[in-house]
C-alpha atoms as a PDB file:
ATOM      1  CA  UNK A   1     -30.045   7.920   2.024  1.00  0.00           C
ATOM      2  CA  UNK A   2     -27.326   9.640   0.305  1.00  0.00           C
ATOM      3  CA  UNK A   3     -24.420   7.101  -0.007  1.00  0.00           C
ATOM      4  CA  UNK A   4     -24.479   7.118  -3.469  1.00  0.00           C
ATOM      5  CA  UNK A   5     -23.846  10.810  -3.921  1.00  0.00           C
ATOM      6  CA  UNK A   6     -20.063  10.342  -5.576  1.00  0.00           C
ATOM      7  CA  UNK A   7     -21.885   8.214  -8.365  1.00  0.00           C
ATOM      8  CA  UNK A   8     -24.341  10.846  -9.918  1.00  0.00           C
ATOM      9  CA  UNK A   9     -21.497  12.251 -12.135  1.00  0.00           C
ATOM     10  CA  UNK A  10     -22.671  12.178 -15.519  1.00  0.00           C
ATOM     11  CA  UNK A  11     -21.187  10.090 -18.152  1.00  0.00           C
ATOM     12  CA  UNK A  12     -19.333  13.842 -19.534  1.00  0.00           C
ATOM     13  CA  UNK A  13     -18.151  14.716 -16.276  1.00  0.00           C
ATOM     14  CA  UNK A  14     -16.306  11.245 -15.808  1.00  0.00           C
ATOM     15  CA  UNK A  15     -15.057  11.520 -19.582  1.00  0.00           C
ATOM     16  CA  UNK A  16     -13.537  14.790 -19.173  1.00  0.00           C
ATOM     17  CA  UNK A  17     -11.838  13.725 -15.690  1.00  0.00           C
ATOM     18  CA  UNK A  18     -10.141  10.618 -16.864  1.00  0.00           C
ATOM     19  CA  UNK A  19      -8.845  12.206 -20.133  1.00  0.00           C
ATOM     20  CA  UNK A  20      -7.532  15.140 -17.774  1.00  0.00           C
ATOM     21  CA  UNK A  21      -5.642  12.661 -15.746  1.00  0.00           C
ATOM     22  CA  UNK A  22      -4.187  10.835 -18.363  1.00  0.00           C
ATOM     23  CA  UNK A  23      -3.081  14.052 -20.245  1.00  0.00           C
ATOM     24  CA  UNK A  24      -1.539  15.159 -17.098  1.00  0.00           C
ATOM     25  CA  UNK A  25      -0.286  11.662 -16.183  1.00  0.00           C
ATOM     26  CA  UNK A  26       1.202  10.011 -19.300  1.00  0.00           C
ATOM     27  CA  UNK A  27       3.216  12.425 -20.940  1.00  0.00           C
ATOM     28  CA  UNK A  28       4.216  10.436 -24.175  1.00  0.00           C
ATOM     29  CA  UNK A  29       0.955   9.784 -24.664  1.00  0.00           C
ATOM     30  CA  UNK A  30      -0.299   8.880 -28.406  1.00  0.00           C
ATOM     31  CA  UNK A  31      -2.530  11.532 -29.782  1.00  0.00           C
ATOM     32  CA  UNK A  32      -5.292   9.031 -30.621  1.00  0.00           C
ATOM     33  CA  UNK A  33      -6.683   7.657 -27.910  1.00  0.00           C
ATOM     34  CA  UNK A  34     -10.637   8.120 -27.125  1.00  0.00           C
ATOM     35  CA  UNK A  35     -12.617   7.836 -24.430  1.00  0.00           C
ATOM     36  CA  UNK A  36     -16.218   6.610 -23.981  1.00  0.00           C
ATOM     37  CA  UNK A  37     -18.663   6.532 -21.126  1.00  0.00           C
ATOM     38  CA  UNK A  38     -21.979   4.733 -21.464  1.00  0.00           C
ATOM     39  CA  UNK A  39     -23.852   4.354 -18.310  1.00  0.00           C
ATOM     40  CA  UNK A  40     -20.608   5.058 -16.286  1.00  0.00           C
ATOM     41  CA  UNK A  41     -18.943   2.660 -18.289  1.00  0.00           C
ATOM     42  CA  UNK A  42     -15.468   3.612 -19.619  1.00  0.00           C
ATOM     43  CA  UNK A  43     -14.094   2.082 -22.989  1.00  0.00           C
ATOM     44  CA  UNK A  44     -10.880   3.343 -23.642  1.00  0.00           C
ATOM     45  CA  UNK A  45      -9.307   2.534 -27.159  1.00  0.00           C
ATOM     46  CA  UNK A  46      -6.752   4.171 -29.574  1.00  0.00           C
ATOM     47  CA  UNK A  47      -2.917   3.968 -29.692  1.00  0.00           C
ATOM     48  CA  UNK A  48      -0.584   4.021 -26.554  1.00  0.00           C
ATOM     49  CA  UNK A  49       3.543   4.064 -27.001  1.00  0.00           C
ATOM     50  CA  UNK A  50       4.057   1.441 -24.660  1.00  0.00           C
ATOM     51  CA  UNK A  51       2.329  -1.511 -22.555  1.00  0.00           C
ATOM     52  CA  UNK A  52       3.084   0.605 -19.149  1.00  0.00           C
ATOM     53  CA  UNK A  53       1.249   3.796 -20.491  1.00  0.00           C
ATOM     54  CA  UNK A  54      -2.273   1.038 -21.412  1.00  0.00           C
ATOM     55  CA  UNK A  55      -1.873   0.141 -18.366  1.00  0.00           C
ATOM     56  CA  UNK A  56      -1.628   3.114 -16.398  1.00  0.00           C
ATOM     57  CA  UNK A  57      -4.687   4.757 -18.195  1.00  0.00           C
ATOM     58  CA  UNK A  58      -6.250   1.595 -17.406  1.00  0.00           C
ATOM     59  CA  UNK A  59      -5.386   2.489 -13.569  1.00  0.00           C
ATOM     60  CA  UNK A  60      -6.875   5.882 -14.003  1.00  0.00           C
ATOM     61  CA  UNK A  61     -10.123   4.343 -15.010  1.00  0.00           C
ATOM     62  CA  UNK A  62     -10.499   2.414 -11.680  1.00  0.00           C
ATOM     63  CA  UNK A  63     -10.233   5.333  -9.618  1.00  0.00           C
ATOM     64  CA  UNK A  64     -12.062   8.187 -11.716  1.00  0.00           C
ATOM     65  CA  UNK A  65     -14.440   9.014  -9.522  1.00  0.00           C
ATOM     66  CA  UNK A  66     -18.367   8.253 -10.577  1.00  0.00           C
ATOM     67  CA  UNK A  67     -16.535   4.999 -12.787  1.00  0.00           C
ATOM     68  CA  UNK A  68     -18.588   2.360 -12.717  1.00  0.00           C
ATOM     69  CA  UNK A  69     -15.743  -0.115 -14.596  1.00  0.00           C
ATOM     70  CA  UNK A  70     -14.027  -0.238 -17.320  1.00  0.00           C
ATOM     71  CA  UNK A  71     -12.808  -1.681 -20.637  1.00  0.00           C
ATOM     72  CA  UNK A  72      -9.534  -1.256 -21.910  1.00  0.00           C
ATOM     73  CA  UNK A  73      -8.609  -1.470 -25.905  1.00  0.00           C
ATOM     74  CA  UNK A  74      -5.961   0.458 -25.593  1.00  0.00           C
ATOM     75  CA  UNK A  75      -3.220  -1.366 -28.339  1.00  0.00           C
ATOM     76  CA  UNK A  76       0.483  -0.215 -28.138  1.00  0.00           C
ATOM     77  CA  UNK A  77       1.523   1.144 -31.316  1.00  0.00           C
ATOM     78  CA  UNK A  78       4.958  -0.764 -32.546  1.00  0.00           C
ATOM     79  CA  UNK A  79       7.590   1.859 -32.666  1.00  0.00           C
ATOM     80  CA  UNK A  80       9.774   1.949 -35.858  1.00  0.00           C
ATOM     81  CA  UNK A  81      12.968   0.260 -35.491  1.00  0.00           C
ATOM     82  CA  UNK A  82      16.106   0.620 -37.558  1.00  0.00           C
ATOM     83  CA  UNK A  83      17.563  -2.091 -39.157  1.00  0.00           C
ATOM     84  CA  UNK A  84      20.823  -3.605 -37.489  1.00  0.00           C
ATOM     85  CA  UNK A  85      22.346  -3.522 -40.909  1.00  0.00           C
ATOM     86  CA  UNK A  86      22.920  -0.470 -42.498  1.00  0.00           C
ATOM     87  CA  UNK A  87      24.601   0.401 -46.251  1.00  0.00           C
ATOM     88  CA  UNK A  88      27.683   2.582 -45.479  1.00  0.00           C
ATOM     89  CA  UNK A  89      28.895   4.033 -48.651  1.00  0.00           C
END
């Protein structure tokens, strides 16, 4: 009768868990990444620093408890390189 019990988190509750764990998780973590629950759906999207970090939040959203999936929009940000040739004078 009451099997379903770990799935009446609401839609806040499962927000505020997943950004906890990838706060605690991901510690070069881009400032500007959201996260939305509809119906105990999870969209993440924002800025990551790397392609391991999107896909570790992406992790965290499969196992948040109460998460009924999730979409992942997380885009990693290209990281400023310096040019190989430099002007020594």
């Amino acid at each position: 009768m009451f099997a379903d019990v770990e799935f009446l988190e609401t839609d806040e509750e499962i927000a505020g868990r997943l950004i906890r764990m990838i706060e605690w998780n991901i510690s070069k973590l881009e400032k500007n990444v959201r996260v939305r629950v509809e119906d105990r759906w999870v969209t993440l999207t924002g800025h990551v620093g790397c392609h391991e970090d999107s896909e570790q939040a992406g992790q965290f959203a499969k196992i948040v408890k109460g998460c009924a999936g999730f979409t992942n929009h997380l885009v990693v940000a290209a990281a400023e390189k310096e040019s190989p040739l430099q002007r020594v004078a």
